[in-house]
PDB file of N, CA and C in Angstrom:
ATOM      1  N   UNK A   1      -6.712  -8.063  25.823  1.00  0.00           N
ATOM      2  CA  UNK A   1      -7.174  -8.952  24.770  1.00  0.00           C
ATOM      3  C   UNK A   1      -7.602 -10.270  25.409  1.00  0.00           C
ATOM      4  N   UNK A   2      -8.667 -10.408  24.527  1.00  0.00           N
ATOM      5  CA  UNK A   2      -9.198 -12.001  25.937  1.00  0.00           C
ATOM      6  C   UNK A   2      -8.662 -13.245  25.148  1.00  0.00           C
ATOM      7  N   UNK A   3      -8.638 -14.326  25.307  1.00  0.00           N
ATOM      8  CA  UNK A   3      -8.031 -15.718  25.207  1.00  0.00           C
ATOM      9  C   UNK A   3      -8.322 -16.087  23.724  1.00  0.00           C
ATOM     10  N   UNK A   4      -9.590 -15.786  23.462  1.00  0.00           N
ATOM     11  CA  UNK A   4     -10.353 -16.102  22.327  1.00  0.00           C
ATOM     12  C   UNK A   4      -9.997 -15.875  21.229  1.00  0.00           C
ATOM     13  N   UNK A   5      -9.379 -13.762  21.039  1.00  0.00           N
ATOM     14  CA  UNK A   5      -9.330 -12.835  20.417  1.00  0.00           C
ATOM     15  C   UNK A   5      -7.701 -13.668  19.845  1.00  0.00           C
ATOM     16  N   UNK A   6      -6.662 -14.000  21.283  1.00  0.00           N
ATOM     17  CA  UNK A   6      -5.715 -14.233  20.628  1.00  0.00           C
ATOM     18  C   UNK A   6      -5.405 -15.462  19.878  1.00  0.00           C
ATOM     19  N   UNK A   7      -6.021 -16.634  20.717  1.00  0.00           N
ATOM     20  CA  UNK A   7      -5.901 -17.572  19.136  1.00  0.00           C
ATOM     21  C   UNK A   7      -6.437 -17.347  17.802  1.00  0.00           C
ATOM     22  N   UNK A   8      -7.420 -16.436  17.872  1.00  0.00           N
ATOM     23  CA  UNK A   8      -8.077 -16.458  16.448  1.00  0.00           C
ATOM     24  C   UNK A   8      -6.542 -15.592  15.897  1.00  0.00           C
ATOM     25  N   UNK A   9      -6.055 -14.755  16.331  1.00  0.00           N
ATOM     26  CA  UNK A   9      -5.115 -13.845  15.796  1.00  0.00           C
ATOM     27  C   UNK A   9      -3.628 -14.582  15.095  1.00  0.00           C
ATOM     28  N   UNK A  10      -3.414 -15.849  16.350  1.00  0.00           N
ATOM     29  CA  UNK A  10      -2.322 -16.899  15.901  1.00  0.00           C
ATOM     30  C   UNK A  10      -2.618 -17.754  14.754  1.00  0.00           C
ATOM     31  N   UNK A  11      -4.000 -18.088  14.724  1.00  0.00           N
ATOM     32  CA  UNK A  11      -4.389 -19.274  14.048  1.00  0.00           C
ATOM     33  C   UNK A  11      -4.241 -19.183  12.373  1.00  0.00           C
ATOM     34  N   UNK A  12      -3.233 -19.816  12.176  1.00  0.00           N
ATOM     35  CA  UNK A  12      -2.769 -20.059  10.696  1.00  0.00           C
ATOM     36  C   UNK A  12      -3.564 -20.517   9.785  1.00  0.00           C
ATOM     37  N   UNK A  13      -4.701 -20.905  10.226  1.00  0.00           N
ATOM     38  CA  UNK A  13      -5.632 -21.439   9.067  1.00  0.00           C
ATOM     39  C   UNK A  13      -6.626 -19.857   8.741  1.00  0.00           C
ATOM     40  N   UNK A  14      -6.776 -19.130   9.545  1.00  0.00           N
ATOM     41  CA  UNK A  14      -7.503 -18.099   9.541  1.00  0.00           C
ATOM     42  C   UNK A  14      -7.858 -17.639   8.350  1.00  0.00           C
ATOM     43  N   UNK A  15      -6.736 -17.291   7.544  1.00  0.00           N
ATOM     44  CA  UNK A  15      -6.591 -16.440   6.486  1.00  0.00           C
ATOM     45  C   UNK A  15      -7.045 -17.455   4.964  1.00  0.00           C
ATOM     46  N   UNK A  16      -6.825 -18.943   5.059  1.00  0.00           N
ATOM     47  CA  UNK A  16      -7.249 -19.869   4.329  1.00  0.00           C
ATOM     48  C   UNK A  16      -8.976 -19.951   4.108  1.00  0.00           C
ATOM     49  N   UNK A  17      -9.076 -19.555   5.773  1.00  0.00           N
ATOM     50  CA  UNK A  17     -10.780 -20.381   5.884  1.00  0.00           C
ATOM     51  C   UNK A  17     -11.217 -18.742   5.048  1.00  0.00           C
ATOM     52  N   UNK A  18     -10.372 -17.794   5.405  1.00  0.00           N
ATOM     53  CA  UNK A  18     -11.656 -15.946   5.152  1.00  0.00           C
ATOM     54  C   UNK A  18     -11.350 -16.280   3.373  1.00  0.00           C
ATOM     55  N   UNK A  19     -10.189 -16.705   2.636  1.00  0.00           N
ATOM     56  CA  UNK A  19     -10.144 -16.396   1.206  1.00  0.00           C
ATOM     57  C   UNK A  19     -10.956 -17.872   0.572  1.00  0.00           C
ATOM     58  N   UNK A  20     -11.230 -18.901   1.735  1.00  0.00           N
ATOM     59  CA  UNK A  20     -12.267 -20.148   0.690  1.00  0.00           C
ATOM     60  C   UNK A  20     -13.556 -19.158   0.839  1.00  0.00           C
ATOM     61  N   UNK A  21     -14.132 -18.510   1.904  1.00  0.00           N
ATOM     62  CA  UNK A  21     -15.360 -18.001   1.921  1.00  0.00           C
ATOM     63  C   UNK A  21     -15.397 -16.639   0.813  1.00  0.00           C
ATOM     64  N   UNK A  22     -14.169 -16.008   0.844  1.00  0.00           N
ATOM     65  CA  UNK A  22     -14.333 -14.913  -0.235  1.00  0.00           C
ATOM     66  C   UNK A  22     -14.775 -15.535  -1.576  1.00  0.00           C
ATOM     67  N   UNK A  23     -13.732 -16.650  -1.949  1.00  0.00           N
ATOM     68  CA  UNK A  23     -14.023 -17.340  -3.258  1.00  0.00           C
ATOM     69  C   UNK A  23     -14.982 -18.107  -3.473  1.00  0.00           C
ATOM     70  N   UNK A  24     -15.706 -18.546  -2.724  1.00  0.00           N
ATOM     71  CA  UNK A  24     -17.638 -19.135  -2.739  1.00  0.00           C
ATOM     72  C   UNK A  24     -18.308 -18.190  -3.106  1.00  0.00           C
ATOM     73  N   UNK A  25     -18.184 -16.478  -2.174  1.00  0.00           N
ATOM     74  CA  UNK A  25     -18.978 -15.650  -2.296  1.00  0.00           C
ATOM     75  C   UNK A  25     -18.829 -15.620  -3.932  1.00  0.00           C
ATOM     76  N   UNK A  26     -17.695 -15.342  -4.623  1.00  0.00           N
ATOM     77  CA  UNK A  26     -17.295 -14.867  -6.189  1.00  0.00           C
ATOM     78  C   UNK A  26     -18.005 -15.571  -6.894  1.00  0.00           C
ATOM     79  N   UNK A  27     -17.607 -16.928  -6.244  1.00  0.00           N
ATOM     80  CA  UNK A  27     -18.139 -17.888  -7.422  1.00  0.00           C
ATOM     81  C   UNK A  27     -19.372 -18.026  -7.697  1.00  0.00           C
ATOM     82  N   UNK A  28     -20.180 -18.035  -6.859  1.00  0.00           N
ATOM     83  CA  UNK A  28     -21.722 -18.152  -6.666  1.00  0.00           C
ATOM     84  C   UNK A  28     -22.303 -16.705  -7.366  1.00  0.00           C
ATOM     85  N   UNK A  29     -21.826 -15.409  -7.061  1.00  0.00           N
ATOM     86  CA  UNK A  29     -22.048 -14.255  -7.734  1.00  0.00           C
ATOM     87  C   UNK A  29     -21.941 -14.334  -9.584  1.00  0.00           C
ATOM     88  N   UNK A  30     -20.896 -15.037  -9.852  1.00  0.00           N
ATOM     89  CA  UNK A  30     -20.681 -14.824 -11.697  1.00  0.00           C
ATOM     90  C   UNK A  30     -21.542 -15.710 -12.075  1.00  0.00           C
ATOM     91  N   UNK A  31     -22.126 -16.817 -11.069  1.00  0.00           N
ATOM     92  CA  UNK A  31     -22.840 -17.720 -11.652  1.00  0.00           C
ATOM     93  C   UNK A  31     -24.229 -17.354 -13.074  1.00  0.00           C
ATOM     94  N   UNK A  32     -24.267 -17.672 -13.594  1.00  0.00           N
ATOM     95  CA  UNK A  32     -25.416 -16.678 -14.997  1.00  0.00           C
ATOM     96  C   UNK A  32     -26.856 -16.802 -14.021  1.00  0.00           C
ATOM     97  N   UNK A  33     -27.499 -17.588 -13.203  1.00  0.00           N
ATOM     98  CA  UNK A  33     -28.411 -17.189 -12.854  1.00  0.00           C
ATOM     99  C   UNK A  33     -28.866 -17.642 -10.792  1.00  0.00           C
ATOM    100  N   UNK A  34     -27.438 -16.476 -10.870  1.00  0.00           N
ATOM    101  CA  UNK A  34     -26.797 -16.313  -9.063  1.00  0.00           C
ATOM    102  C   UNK A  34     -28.264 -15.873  -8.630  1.00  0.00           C
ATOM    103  N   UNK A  35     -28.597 -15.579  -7.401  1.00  0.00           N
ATOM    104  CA  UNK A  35     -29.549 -14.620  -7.098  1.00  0.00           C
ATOM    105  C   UNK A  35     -28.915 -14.032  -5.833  1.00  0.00           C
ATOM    106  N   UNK A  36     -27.578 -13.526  -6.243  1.00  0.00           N
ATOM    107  CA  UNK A  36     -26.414 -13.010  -5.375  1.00  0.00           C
ATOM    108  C   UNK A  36     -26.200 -11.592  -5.997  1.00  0.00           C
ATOM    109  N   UNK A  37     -26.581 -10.629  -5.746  1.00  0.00           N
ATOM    110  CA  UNK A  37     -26.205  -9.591  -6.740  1.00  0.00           C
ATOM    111  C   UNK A  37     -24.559  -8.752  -6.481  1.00  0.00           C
ATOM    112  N   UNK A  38     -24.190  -8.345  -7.339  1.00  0.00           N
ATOM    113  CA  UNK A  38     -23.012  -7.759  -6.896  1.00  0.00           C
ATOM    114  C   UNK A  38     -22.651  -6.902  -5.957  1.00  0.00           C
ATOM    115  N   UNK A  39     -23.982  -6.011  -5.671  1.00  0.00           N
ATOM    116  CA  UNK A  39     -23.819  -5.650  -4.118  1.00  0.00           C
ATOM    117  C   UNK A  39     -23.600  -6.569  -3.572  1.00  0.00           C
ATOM    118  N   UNK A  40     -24.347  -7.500  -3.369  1.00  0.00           N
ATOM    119  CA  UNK A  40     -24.226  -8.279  -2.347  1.00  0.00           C
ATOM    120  C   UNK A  40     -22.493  -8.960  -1.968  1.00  0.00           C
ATOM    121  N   UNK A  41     -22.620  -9.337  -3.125  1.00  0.00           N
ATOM    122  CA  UNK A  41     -21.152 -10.302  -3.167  1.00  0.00           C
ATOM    123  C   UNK A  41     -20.079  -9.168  -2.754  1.00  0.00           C
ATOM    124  N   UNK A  42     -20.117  -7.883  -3.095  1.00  0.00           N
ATOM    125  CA  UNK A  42     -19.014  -6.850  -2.458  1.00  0.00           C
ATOM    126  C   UNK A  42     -19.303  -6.881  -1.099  1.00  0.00           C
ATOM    127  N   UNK A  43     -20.548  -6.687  -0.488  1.00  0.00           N
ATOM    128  CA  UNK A  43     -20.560  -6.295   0.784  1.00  0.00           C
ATOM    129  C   UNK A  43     -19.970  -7.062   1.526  1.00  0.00           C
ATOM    130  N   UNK A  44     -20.448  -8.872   1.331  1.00  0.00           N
ATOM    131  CA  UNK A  44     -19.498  -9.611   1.785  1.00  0.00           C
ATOM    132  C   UNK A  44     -18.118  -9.539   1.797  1.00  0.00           C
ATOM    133  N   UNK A  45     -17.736 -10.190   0.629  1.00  0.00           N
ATOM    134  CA  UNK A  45     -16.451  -9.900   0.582  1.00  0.00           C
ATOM    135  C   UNK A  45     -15.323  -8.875   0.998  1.00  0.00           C
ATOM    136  N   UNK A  46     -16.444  -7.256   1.210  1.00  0.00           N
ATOM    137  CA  UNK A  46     -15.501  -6.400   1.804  1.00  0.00           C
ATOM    138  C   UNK A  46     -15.467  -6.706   2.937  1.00  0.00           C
ATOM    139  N   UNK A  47     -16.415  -7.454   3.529  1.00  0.00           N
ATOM    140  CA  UNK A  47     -16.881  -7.494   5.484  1.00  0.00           C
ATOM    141  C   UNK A  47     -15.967  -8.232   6.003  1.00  0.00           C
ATOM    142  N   UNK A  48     -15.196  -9.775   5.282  1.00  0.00           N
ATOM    143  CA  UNK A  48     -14.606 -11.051   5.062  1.00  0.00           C
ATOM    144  C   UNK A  48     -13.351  -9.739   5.684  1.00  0.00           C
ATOM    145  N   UNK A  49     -13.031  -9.447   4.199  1.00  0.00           N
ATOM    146  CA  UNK A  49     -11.407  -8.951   4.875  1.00  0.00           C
ATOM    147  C   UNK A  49     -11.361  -7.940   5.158  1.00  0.00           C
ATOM    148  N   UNK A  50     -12.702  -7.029   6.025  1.00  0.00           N
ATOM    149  CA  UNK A  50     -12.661  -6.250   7.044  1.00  0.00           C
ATOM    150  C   UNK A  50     -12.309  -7.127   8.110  1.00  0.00           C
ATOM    151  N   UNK A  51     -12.892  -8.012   8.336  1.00  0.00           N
ATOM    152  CA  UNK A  51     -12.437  -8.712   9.705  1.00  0.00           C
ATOM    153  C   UNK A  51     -10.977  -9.459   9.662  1.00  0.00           C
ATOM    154  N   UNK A  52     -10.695 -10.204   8.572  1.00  0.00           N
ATOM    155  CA  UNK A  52      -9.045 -10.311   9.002  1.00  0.00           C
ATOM    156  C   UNK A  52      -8.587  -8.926   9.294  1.00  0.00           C
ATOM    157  N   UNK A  53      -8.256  -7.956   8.618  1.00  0.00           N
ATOM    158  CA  UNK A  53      -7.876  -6.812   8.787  1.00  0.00           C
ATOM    159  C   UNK A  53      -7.903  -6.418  10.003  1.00  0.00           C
ATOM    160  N   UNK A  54      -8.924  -6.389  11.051  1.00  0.00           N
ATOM    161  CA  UNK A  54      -9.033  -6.063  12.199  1.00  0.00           C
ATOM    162  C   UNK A  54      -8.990  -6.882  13.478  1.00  0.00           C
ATOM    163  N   UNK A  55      -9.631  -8.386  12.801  1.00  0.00           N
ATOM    164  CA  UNK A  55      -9.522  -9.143  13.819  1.00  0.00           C
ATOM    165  C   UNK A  55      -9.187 -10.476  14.395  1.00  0.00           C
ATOM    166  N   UNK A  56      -7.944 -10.339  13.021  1.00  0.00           N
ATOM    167  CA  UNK A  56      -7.178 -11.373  12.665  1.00  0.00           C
ATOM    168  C   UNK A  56      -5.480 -10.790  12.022  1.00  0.00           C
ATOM    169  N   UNK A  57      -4.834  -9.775  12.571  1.00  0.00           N
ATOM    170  CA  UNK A  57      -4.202  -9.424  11.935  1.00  0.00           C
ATOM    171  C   UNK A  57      -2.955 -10.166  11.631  1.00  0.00           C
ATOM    172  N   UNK A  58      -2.926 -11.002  12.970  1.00  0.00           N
ATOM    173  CA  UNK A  58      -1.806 -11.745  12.871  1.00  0.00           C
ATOM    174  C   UNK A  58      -1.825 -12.746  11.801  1.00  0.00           C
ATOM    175  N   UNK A  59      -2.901 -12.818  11.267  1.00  0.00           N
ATOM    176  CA  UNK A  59      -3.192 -14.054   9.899  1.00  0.00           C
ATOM    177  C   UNK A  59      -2.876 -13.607   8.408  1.00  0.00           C
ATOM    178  N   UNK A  60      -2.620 -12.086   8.596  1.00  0.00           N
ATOM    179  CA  UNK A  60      -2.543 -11.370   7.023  1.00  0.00           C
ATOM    180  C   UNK A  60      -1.045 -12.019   6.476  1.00  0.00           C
ATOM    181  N   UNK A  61      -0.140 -12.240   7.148  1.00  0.00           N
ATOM    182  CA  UNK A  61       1.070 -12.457   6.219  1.00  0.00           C
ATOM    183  C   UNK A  61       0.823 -13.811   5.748  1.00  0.00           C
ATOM    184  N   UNK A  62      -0.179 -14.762   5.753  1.00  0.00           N
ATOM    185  CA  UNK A  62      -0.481 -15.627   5.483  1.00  0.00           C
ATOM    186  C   UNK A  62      -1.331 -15.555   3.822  1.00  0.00           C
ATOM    187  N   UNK A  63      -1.984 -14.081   4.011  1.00  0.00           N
ATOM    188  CA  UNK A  63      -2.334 -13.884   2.699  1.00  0.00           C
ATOM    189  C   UNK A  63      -1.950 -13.343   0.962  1.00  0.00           C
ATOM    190  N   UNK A  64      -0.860 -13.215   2.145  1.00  0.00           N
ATOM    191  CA  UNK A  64      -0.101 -12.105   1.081  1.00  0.00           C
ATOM    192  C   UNK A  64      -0.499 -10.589   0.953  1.00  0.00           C
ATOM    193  N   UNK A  65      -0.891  -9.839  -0.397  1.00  0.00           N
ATOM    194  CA  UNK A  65      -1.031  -8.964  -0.243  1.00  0.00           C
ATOM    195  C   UNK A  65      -2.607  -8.912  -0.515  1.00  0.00           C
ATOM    196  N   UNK A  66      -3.309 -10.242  -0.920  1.00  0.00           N
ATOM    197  CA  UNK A  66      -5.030  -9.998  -1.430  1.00  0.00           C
ATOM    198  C   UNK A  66      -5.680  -9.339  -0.202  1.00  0.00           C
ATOM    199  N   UNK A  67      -5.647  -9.706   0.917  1.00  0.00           N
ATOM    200  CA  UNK A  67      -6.717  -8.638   2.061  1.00  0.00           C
ATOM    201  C   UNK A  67      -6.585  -7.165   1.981  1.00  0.00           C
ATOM    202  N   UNK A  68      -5.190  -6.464   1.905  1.00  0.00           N
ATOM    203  CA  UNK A  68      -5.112  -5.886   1.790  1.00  0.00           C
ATOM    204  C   UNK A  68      -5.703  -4.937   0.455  1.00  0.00           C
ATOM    205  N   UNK A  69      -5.210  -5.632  -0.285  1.00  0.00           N
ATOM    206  CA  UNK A  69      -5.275  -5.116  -2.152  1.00  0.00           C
ATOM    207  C   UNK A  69      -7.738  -4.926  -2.282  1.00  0.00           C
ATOM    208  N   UNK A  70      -8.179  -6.062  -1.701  1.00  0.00           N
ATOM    209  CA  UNK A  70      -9.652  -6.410  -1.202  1.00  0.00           C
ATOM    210  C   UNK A  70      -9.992  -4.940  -0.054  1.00  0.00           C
ATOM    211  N   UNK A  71      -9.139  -4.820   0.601  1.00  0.00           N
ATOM    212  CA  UNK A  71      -9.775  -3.312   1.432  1.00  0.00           C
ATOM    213  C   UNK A  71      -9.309  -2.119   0.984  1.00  0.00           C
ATOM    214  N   UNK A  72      -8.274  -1.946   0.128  1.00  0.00           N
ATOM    215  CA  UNK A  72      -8.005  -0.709  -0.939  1.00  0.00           C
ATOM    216  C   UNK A  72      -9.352  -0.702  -1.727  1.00  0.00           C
ATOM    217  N   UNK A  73      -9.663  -1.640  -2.407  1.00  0.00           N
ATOM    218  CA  UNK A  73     -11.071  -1.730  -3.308  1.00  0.00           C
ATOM    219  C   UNK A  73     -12.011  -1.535  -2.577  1.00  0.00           C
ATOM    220  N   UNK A  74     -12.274  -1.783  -1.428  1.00  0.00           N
ATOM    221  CA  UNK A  74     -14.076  -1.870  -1.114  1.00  0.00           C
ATOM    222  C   UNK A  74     -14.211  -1.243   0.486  1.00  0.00           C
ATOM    223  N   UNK A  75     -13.002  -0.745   1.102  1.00  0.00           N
ATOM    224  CA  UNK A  75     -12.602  -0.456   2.022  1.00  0.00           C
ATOM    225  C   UNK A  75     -13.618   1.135   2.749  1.00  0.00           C
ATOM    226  N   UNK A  76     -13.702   1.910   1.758  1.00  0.00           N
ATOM    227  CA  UNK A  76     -14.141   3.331   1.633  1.00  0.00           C
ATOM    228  C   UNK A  76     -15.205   3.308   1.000  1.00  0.00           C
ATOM    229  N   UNK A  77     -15.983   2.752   0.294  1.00  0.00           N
ATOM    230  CA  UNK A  77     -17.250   2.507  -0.565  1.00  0.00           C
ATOM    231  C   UNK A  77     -18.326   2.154   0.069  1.00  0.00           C
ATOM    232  N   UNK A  78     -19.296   2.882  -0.530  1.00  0.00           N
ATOM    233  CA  UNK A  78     -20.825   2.575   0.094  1.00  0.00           C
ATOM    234  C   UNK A  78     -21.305   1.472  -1.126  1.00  0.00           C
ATOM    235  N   UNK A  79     -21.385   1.158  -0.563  1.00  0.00           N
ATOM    236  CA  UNK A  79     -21.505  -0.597  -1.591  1.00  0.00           C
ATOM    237  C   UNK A  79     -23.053  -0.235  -2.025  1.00  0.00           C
ATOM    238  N   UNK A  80     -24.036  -0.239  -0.795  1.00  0.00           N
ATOM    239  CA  UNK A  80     -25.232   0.123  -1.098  1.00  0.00           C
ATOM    240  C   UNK A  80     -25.791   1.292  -2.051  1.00  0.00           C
ATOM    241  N   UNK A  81     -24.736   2.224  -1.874  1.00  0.00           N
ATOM    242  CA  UNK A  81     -25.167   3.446  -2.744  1.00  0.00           C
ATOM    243  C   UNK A  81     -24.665   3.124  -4.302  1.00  0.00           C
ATOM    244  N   UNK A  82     -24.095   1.929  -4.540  1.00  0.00           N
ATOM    245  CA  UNK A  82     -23.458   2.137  -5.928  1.00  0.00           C
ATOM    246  C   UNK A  82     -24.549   1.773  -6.820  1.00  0.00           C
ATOM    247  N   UNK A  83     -24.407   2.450  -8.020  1.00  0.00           N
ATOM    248  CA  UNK A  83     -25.299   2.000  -8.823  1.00  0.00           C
ATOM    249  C   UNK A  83     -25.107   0.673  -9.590  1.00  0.00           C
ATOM    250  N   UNK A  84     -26.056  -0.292 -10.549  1.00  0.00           N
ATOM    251  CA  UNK A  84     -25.355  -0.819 -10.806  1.00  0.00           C
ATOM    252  C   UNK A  84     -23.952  -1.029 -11.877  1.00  0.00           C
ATOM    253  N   UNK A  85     -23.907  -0.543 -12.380  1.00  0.00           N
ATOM    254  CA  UNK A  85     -22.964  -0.074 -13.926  1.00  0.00           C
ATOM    255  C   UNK A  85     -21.925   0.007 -12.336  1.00  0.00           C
ATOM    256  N   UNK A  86     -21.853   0.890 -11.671  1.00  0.00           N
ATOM    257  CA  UNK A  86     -20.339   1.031 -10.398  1.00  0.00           C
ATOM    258  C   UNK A  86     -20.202  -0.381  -9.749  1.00  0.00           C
ATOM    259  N   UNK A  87     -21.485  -0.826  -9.381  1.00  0.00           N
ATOM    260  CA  UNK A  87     -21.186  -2.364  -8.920  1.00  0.00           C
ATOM    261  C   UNK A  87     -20.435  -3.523  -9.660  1.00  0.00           C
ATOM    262  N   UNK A  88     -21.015  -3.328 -10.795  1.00  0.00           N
ATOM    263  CA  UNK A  88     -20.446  -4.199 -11.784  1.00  0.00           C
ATOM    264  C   UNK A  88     -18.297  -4.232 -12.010  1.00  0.00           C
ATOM    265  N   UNK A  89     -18.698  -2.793 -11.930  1.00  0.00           N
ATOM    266  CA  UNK A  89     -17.297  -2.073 -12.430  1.00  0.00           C
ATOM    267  C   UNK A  89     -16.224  -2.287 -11.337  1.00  0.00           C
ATOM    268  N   UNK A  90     -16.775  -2.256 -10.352  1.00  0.00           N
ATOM    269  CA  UNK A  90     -15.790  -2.846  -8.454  1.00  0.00           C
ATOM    270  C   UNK A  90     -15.515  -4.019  -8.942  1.00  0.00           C
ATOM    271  N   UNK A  91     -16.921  -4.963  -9.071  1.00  0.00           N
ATOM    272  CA  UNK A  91     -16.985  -6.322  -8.808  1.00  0.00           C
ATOM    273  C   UNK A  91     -16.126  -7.428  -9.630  1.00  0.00           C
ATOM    274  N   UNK A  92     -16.138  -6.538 -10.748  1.00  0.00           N
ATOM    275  CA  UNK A  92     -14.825  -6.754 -11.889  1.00  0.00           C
ATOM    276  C   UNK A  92     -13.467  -6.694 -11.323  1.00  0.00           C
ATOM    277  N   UNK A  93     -13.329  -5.392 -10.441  1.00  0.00           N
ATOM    278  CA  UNK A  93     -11.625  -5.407 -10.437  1.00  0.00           C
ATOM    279  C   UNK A  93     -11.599  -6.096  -8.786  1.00  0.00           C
ATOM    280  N   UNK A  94     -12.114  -6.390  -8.322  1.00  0.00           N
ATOM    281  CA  UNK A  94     -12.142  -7.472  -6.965  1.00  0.00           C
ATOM    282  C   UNK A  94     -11.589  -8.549  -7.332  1.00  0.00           C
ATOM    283  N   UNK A  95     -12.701  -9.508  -8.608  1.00  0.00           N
ATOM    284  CA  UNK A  95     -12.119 -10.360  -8.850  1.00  0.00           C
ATOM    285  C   UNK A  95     -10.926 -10.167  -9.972  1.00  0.00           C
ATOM    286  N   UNK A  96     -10.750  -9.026 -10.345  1.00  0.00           N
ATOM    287  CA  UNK A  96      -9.181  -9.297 -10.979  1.00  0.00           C
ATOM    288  C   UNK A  96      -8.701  -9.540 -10.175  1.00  0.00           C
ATOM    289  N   UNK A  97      -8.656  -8.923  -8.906  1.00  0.00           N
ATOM    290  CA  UNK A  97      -7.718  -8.868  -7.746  1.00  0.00           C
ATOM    291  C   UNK A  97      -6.979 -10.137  -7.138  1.00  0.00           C
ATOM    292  N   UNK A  98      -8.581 -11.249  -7.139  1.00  0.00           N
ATOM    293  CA  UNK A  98      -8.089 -12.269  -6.858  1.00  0.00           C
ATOM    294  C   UNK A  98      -7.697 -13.218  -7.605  1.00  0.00           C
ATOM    295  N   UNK A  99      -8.040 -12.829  -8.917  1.00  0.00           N
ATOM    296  CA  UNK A  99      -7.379 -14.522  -9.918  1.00  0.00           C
ATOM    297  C   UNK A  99      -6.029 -13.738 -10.143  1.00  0.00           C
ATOM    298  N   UNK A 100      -5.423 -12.536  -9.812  1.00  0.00           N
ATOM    299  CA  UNK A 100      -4.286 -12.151  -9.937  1.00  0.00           C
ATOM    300  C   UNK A 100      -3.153 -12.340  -8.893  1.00  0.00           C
ATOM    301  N   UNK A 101      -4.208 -12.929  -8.263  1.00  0.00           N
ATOM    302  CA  UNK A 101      -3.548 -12.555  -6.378  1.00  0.00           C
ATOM    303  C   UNK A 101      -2.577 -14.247  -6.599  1.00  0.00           C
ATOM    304  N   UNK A 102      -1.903 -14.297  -5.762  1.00  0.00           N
ATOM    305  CA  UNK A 102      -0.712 -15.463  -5.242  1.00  0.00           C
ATOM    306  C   UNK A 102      -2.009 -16.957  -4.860  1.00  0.00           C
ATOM    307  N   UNK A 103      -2.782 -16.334  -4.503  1.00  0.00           N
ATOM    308  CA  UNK A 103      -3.629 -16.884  -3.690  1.00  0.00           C
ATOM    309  C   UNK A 103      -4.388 -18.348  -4.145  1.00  0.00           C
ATOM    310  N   UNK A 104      -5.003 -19.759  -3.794  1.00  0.00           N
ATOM    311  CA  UNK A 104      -5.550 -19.680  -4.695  1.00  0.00           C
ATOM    312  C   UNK A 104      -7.055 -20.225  -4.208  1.00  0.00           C
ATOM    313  N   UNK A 105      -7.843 -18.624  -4.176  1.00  0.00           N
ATOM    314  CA  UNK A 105      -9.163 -18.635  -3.529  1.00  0.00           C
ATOM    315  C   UNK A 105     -10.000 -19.248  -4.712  1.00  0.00           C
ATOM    316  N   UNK A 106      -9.445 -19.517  -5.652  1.00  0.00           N
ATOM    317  CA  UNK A 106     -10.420 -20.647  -6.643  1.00  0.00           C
ATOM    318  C   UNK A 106     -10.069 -21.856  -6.820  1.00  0.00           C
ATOM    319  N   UNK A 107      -9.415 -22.467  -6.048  1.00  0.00           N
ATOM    320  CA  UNK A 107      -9.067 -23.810  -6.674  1.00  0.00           C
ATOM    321  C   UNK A 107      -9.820 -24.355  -5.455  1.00  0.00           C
ATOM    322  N   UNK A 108      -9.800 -25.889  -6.090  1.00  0.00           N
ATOM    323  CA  UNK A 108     -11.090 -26.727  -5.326  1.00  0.00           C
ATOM    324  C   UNK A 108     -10.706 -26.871  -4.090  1.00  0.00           C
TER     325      UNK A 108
END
């Protein structure tokens, strides 16, 4: 593991900085006239906590259980292939996920 790999892995802010960027992506997506579509905002958001997941692991107990609960949802999915009515229908329980989550990827 090179020098780089392991501070990012220690670094306690890690998991703060991936759930403010998850919660921009959200927010900007529900916006009434986003030009973010819900693919889009999944793909991100699944990519976000694909990479803690893999390359930040040491930062997950920092999140609690949302990275995890975020790659159960979008983890296995072809984001691209969904239609929209399925996009919609993810993009819904994502963000249940997170205004349910401990977390708080919406506050200012």
């Amino acid at each position: 593991m090179k020098d780089d790999e392991v501070a990012t892995a220690r670094d306690p802010h890690t998991c703060r900085r991936a759930l403010r960027e998850i919660g921009e992506i959200a927010a900007v997506a529900v916006l009434p006239d986003s030009q973010m579509t819900d693919q889009e905002a999944l793909q991100n958001i699944a990519a976000i906590a694909e990479w803690v997941r893999e390359e930040a692991p040491g930062a997950q107990p920092d999140c609690g259980d949302i990275i995890q609960r975020l790659h159960e949802l979008t983890g296995s999915v072809d984001v691209e292939a969904l239609d929209d009515r399925a996009a919609l229908d993810l993009f819904s329980d994502v963000l249940g996920a997170l205004e349910s989550s401990d977390t708080t990827v919406f506050s200012a």
